[in-house]
C-alpha atoms as a PDB file:
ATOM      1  CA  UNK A   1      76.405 125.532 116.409  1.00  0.00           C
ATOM      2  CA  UNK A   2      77.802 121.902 116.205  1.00  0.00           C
ATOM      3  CA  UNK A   3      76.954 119.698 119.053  1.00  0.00           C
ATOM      4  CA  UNK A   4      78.764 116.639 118.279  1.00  0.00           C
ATOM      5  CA  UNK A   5      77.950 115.646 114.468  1.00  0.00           C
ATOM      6  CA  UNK A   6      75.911 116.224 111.333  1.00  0.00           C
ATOM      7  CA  UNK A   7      75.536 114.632 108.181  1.00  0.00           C
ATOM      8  CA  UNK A   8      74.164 115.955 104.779  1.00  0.00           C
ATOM      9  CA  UNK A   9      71.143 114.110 102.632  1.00  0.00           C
ATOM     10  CA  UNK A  10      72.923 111.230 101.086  1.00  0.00           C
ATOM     11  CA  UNK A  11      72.315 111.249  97.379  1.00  0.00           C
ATOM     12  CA  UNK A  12      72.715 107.964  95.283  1.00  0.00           C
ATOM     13  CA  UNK A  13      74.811 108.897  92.338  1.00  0.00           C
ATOM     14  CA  UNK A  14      75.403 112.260  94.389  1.00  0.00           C
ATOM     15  CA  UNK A  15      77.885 113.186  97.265  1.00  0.00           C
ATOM     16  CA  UNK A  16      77.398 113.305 100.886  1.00  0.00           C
ATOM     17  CA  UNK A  17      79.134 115.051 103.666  1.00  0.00           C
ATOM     18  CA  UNK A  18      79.602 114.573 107.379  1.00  0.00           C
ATOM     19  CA  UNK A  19      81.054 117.201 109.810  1.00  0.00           C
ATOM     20  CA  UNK A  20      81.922 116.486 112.977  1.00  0.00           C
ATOM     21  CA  UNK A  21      83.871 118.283 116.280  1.00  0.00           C
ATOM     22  CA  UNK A  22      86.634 117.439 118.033  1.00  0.00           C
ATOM     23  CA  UNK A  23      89.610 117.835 120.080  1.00  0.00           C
ATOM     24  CA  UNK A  24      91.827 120.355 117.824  1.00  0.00           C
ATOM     25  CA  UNK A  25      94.316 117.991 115.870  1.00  0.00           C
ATOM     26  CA  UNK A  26      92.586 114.735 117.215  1.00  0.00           C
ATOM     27  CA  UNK A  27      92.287 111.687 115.422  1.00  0.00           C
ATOM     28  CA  UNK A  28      88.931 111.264 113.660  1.00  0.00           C
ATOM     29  CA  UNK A  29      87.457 108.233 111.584  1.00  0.00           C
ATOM     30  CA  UNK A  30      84.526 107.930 109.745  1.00  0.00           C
ATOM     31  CA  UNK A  31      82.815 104.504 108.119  1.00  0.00           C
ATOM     32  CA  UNK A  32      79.871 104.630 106.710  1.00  0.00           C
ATOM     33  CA  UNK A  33      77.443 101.083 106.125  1.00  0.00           C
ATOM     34  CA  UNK A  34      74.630 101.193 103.099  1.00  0.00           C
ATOM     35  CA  UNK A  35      71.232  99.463 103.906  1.00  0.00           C
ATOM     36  CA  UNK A  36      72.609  96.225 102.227  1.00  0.00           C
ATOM     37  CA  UNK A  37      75.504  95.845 105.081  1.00  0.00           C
ATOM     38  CA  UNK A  38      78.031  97.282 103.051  1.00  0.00           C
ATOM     39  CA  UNK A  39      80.367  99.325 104.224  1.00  0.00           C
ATOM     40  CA  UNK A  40      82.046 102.469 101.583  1.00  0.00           C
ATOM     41  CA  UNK A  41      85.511 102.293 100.472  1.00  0.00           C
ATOM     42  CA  UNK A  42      84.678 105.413  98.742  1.00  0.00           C
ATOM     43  CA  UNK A  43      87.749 108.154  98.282  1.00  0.00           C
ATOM     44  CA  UNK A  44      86.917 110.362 101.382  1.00  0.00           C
ATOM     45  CA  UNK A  45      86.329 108.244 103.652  1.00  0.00           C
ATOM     46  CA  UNK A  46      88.410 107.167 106.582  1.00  0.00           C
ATOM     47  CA  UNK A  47      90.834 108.527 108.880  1.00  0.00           C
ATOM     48  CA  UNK A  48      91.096 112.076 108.989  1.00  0.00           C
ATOM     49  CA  UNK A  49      92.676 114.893 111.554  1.00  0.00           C
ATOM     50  CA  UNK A  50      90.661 117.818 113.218  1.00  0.00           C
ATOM     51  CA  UNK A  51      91.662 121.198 112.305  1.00  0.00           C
ATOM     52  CA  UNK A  52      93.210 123.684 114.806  1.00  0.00           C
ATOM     53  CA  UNK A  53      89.414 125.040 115.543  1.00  0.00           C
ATOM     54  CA  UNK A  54      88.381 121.137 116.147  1.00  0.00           C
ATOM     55  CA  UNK A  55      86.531 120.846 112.688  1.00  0.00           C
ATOM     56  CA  UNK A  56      86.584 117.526 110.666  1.00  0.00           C
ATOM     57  CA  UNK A  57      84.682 116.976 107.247  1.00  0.00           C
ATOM     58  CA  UNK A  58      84.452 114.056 105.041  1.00  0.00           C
ATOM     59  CA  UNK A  59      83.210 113.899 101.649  1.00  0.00           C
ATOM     60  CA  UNK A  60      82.436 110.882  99.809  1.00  0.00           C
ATOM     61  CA  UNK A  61      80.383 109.667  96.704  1.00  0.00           C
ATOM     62  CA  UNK A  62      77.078 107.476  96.598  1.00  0.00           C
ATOM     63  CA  UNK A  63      77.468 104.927  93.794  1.00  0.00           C
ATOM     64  CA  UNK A  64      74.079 105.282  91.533  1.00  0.00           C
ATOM     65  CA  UNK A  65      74.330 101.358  92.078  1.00  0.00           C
ATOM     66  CA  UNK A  66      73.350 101.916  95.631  1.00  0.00           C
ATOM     67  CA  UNK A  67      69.735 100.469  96.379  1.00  0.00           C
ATOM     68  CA  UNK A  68      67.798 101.783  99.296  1.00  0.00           C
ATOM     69  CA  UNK A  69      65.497  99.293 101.249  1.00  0.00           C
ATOM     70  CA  UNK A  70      62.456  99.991 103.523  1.00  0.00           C
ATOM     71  CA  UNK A  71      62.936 101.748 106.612  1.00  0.00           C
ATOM     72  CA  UNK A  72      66.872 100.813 106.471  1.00  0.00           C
ATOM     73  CA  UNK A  73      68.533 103.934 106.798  1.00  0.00           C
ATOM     74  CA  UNK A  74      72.506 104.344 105.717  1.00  0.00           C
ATOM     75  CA  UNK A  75      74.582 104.336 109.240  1.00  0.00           C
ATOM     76  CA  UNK A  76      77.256 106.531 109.200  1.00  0.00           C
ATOM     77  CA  UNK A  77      79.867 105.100 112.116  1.00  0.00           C
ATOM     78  CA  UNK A  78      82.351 108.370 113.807  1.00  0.00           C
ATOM     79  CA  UNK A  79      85.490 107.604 115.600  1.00  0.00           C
ATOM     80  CA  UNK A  80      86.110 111.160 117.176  1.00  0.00           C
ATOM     81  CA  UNK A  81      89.382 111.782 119.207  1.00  0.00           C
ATOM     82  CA  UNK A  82      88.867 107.696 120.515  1.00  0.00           C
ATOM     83  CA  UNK A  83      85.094 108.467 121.293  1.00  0.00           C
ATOM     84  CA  UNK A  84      82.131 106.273 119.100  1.00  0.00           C
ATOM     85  CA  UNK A  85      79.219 108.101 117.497  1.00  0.00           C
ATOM     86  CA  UNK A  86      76.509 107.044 115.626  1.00  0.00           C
ATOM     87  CA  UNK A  87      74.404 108.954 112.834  1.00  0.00           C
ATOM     88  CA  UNK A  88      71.795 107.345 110.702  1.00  0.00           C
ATOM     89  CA  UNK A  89      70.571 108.898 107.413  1.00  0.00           C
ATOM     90  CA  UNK A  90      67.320 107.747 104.911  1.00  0.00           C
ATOM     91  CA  UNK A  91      68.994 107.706 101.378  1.00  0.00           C
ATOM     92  CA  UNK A  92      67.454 109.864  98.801  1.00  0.00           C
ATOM     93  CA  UNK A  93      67.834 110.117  95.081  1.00  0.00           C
ATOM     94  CA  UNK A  94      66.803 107.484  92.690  1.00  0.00           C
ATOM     95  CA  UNK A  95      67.899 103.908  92.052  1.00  0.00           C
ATOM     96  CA  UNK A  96      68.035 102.346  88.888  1.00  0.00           C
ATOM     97  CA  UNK A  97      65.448  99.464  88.802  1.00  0.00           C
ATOM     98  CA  UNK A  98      66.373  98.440  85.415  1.00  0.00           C
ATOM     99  CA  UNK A  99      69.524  96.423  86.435  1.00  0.00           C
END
């Protein structure tokens, strides 16, 4: 069972998901922040509505340009019917130390 939120094992280069539950039909958002301090503007993200059971899910991709630093996790920042979460996530996957 859902308590509140969960997120998937963000992948660089991969996708991640996040579901979360509401209020049926409330207003959700989600904005996720990369261990640099940048925040996504990946297609997924953002506003989204709860279905009539309360369910909300995002899916987004992890640029393969995304760098992971030490014991910085990804923060992934939920806006849930006017309510703030907060879920933090270690990035896996590789990143491209040749650029």
């Amino acid at each position: 069972m859902l308590d509140v939120a969960a997120i998937g094992t963000p992948w660089i280069g991969g996708h991640c998901r996040v579901l979360a539950s509401a209020r049926a039909d409330a207003p959700c958002n989600l904005r996720i922040v990369y261990p640099s301090g940048r925040t996504s503007h990946a297609r997924g993200l953002g506003a989204a509505t709860a279905d009539a059971q309360g369910l909300v899910r995002w899916q987004w991709r992890i640029g393969s340009s995304t760098r992971r630093m030490p014991g910085v996790k990804m923060s992934a920042h939920l806006t849930l019917d006017g309510a703030e979460h907060l879920l933090f996530a270690e990035l896996d996957g590789a990143t491209d130390l040749a650029g």
